[in-house]
N, C-alpha and C. Protein backbone atom coordinates (compact mmCIF):
# COMPACT_ATOMS: atom_id res chain seq x y z
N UNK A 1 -20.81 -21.79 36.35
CA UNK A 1 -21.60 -20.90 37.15
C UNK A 1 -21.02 -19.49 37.08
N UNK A 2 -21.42 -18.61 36.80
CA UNK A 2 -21.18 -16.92 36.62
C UNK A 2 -20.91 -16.88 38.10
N UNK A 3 -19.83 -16.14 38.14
CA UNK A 3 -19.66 -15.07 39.31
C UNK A 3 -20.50 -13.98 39.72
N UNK A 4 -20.28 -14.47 41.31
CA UNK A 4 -21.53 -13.53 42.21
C UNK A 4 -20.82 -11.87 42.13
N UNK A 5 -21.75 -10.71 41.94
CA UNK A 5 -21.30 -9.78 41.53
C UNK A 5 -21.56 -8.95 42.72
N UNK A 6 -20.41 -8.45 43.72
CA UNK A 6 -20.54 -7.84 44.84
C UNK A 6 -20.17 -6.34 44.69
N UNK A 7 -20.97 -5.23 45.13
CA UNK A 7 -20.64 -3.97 45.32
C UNK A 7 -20.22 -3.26 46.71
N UNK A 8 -19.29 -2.95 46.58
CA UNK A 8 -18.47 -2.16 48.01
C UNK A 8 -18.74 -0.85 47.60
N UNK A 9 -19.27 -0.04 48.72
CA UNK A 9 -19.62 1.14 48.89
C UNK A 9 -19.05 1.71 49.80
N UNK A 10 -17.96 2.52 49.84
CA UNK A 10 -17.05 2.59 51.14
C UNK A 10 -16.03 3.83 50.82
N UNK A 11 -15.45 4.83 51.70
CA UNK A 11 -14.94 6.27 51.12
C UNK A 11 -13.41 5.67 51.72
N UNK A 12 -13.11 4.92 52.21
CA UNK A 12 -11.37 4.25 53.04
C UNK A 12 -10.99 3.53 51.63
N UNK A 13 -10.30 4.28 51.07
CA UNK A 13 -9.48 3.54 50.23
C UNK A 13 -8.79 2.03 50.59
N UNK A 14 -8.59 2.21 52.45
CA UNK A 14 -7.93 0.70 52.44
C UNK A 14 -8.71 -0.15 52.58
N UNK A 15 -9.97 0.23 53.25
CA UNK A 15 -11.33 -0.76 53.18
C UNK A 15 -11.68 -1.21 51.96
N UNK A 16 -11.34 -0.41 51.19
CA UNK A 16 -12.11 -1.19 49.60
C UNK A 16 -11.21 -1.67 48.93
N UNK A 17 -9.99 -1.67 49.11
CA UNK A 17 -8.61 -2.66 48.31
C UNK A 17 -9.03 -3.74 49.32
N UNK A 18 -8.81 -3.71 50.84
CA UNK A 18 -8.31 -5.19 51.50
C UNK A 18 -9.97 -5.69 51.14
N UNK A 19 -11.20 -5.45 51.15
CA UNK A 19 -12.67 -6.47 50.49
C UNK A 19 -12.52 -6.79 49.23
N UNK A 20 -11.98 -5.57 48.03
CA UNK A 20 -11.61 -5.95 47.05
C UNK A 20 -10.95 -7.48 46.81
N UNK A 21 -9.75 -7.13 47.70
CA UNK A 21 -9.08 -8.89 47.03
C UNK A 21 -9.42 -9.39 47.77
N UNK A 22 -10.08 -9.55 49.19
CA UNK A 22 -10.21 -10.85 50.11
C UNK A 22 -12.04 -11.09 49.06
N UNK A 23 -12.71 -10.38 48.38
CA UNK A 23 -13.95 -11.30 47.62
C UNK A 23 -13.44 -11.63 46.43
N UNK A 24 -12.61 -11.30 45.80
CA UNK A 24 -11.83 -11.54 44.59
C UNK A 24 -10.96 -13.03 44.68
N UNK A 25 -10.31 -13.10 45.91
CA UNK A 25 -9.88 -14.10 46.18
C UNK A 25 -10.77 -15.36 46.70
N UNK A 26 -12.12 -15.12 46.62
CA UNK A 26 -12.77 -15.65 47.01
C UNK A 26 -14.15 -16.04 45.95
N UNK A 27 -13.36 -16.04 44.78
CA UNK A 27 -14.27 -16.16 43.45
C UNK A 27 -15.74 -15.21 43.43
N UNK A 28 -15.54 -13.99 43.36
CA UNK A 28 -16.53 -12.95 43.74
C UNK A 28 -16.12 -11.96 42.70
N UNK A 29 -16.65 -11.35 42.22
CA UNK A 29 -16.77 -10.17 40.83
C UNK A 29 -16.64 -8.77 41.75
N UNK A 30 -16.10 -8.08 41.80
CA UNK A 30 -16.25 -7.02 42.68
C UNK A 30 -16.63 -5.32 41.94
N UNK A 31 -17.27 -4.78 42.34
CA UNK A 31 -17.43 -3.51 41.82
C UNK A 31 -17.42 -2.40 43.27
N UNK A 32 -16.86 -1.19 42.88
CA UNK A 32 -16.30 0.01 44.04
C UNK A 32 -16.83 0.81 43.83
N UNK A 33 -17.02 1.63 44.92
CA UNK A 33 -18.02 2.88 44.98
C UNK A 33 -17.33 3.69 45.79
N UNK A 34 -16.89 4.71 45.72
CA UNK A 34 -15.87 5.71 47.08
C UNK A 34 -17.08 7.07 47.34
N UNK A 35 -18.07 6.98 46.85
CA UNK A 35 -19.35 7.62 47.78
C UNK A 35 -20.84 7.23 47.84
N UNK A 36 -21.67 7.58 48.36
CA UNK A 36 -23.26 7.28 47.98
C UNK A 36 -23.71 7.80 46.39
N UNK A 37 -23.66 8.91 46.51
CA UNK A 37 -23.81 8.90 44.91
C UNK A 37 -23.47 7.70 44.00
N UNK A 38 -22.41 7.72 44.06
CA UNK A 38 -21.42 6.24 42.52
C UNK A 38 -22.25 5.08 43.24
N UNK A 39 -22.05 4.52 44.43
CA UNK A 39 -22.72 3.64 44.95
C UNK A 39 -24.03 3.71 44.34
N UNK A 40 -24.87 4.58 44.85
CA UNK A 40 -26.36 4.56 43.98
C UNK A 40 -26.36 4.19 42.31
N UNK A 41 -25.49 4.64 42.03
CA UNK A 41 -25.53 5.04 39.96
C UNK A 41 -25.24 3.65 40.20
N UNK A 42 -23.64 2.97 40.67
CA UNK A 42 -23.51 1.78 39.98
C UNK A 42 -24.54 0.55 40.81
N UNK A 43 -25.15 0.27 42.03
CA UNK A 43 -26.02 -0.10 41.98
C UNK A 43 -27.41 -0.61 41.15
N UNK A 44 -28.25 0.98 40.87
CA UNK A 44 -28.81 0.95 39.66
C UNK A 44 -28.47 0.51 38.75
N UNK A 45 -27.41 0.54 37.90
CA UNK A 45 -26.64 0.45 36.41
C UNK A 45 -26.01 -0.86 36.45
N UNK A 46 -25.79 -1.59 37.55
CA UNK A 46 -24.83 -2.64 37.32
C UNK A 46 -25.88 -4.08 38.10
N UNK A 47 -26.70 -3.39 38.61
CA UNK A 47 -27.90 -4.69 39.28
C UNK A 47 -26.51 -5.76 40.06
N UNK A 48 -25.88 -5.61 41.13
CA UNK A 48 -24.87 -6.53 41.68
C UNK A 48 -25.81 -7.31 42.08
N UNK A 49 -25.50 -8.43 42.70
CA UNK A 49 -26.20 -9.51 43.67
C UNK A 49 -26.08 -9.27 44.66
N UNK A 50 -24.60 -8.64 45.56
CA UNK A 50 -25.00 -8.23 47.00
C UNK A 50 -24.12 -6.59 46.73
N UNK A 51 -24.76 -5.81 47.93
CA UNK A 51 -23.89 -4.55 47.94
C UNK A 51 -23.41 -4.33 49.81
N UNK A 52 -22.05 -4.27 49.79
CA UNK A 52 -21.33 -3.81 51.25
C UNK A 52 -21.14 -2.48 51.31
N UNK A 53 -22.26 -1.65 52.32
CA UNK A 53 -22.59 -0.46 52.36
C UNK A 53 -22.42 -0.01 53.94
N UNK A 54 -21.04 1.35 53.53
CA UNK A 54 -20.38 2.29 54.82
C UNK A 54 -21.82 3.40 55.19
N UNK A 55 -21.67 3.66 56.04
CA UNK A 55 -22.92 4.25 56.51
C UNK A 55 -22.29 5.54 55.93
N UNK A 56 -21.31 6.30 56.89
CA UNK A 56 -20.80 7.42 56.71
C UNK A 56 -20.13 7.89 55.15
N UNK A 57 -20.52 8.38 54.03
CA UNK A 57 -20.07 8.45 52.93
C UNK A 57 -20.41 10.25 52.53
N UNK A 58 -19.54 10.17 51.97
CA UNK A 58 -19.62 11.61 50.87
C UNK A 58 -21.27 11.78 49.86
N UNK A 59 -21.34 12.93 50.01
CA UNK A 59 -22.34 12.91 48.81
C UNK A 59 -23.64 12.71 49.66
N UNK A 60 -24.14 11.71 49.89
CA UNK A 60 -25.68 10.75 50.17
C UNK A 60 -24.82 9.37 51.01
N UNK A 61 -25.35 9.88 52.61
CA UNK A 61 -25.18 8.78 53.12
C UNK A 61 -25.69 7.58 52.69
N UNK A 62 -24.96 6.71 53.75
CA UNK A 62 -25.19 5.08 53.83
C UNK A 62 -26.90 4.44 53.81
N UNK A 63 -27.45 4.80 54.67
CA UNK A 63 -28.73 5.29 55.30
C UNK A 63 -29.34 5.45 54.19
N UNK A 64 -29.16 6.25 53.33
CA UNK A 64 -30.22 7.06 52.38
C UNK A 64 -29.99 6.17 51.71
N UNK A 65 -28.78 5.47 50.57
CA UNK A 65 -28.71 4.57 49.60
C UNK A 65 -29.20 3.49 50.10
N UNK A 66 -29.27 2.73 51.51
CA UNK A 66 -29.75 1.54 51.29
C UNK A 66 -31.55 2.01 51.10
N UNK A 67 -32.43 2.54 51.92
CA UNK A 67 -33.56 3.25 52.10
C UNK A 67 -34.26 3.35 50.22
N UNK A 68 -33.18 4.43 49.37
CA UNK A 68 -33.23 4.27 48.23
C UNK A 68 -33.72 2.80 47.37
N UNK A 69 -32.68 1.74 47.44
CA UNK A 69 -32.52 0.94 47.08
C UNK A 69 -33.55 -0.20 47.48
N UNK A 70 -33.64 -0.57 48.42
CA UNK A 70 -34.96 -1.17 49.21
C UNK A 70 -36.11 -0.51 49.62
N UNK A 71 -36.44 0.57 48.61
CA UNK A 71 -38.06 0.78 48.73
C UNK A 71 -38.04 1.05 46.90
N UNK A 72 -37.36 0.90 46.28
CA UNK A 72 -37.45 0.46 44.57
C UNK A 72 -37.57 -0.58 44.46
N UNK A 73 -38.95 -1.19 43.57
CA UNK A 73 -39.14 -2.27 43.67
C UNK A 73 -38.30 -2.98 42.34
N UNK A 74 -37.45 -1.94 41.72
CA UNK A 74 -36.11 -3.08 40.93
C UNK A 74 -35.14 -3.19 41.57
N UNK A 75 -35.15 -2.70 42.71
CA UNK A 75 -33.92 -2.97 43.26
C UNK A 75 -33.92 -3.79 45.06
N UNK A 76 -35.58 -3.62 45.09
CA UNK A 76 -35.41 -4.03 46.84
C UNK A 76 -34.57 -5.62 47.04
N UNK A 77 -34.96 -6.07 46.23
CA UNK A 77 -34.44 -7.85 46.58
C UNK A 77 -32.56 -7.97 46.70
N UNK A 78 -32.27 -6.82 46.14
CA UNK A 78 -30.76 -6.71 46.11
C UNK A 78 -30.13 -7.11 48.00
N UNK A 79 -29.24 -7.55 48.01
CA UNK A 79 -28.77 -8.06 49.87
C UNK A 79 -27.79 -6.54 49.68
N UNK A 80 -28.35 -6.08 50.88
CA UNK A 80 -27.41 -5.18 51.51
C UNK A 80 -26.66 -5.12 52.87
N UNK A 81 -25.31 -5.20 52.74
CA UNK A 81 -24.91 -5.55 54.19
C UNK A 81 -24.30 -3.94 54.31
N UNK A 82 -24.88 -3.89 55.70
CA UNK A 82 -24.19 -2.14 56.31
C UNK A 82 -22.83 -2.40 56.87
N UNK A 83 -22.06 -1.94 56.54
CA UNK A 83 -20.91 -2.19 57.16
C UNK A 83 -20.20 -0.64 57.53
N UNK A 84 -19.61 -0.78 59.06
CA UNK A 84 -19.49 0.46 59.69
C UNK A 84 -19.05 0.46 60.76
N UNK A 85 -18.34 1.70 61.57
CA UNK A 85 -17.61 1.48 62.55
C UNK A 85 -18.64 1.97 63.65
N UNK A 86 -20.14 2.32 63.55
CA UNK A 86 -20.94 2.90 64.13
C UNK A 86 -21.77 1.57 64.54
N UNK A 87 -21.35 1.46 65.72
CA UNK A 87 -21.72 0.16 66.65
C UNK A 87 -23.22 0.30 67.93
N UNK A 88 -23.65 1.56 68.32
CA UNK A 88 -24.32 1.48 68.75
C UNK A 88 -25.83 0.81 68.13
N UNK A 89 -26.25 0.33 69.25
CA UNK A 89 -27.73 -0.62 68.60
C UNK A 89 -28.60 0.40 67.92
N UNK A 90 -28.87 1.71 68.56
CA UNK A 90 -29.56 2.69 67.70
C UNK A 90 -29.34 2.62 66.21
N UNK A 91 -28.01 2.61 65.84
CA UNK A 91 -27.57 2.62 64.01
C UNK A 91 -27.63 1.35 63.78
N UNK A 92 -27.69 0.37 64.63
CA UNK A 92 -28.22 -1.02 63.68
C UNK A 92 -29.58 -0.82 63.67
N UNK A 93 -30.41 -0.17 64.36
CA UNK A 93 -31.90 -0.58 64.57
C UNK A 93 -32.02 0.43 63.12
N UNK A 94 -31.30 1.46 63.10
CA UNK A 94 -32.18 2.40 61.70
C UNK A 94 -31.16 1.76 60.59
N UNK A 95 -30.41 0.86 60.88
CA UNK A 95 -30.16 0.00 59.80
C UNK A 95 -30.73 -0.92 58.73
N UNK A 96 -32.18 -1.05 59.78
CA UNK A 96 -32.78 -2.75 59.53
C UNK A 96 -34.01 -1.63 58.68
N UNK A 97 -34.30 -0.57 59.65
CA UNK A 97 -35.68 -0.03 59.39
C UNK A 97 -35.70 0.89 58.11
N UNK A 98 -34.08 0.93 57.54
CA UNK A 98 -34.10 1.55 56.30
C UNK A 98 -33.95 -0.11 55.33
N UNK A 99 -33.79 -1.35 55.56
CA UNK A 99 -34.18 -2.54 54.99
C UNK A 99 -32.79 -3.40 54.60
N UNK A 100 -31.57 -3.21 55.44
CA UNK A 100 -30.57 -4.03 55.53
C UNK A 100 -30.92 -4.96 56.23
N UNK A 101 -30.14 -6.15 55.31
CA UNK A 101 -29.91 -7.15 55.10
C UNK A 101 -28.94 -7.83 56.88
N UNK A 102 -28.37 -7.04 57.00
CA UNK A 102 -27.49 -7.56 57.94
C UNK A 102 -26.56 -6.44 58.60
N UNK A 103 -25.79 -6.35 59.57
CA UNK A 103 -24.93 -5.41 59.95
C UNK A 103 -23.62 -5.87 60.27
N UNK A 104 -22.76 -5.06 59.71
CA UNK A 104 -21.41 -5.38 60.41
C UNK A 104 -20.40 -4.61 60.52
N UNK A 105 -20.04 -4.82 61.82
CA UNK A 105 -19.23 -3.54 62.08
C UNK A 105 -17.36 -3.43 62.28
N UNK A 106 -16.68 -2.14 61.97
CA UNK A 106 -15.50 -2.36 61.71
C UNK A 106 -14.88 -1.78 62.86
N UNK A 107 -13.95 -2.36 63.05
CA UNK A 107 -12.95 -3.44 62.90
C UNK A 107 -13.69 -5.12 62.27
N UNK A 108 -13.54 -5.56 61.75
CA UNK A 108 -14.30 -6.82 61.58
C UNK A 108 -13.50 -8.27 61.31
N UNK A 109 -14.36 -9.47 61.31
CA UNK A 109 -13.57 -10.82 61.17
C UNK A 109 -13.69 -10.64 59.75
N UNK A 110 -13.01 -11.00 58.98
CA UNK A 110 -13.05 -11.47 57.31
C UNK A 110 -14.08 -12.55 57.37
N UNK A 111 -13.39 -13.49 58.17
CA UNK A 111 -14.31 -15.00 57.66
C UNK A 111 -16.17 -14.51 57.90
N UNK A 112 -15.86 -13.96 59.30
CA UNK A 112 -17.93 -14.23 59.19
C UNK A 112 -18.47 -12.95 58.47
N UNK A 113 -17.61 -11.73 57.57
CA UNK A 113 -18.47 -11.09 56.89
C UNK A 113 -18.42 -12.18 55.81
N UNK A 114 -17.72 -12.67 55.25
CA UNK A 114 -17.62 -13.53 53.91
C UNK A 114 -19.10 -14.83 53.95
N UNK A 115 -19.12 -15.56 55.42
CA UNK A 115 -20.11 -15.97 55.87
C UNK A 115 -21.45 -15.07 55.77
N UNK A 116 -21.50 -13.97 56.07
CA UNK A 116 -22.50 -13.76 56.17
C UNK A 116 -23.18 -13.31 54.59
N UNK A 117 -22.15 -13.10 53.84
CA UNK A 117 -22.45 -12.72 51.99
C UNK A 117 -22.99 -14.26 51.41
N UNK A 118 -21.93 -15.36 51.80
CA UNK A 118 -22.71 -16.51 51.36
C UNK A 118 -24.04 -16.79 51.80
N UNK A 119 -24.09 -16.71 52.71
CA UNK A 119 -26.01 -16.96 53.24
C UNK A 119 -26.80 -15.99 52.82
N UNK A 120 -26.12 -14.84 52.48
CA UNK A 120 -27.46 -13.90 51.83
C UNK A 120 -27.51 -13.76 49.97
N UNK A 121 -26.56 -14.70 49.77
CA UNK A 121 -26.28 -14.84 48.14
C UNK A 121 -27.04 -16.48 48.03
N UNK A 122 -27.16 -16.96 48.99
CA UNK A 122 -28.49 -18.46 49.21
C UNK A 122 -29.59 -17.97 49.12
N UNK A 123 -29.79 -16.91 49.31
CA UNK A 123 -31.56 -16.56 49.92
C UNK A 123 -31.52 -15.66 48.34
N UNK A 124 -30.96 -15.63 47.50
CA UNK A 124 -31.32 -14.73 45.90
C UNK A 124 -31.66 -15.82 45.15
């Protein structure tokens, strides 16, 4: 079985090493993005199976790339999980309405984001 090919979109260098090896260690293909821009290009260019997307980013917010991405119809089916330290229900609600997949916010558990990538890598 090919490895599931996950994209981290995230500007915290330590956020994207510690997802890096905790999906790596977790038989997961990983690809990095340190703004919306690269996020968008390697998105497009690399078609992942799921993408873990920081709201707040350099370049083209969080917001705009998922919005981007889920109203292209080569790319809407892609799972996007928002991941972010922006917890009020308002930024989950324009989370969903730009077409994420799920929300999760940081500080976070490892196990139930990892949970929540397997159930949305079931539904592809």
């Amino acid at each position: 079985m090919d490895k599931k090919r996950i994209l981290i979109v995230d500007d915290e260098e330590d956020i994207l090493n510690l997802l890096k090896f905790r999906l790596e260690a977790n038989s997961y293909e990983v690809l990095i993005a340190s703004d919306g821009q690269e996020g968008l290009n390697k998105a497009r260019n690399e078609k992942p199976d799921l993408v873990i997307l920081d709201l707040m980013l350099p370049k083209i917010d969080g917001y705009k790339v998922c919005r981007m991405l889920k109203f292209d119809e080569s790319y809407k089916n892609i799972p996007i999980i928002i991941f972010t330290a922006k917890d009020q229900k308002k930024d989950e609600g324009l989370g969903k309405e730009m077409g994420a997949d799920a929300y999760v916010t940081k500080p976070f558990e490892p196990e139930m984001l990892l949970e929540k990538i397997r159930v949305l890598l079931r539904k592809t």
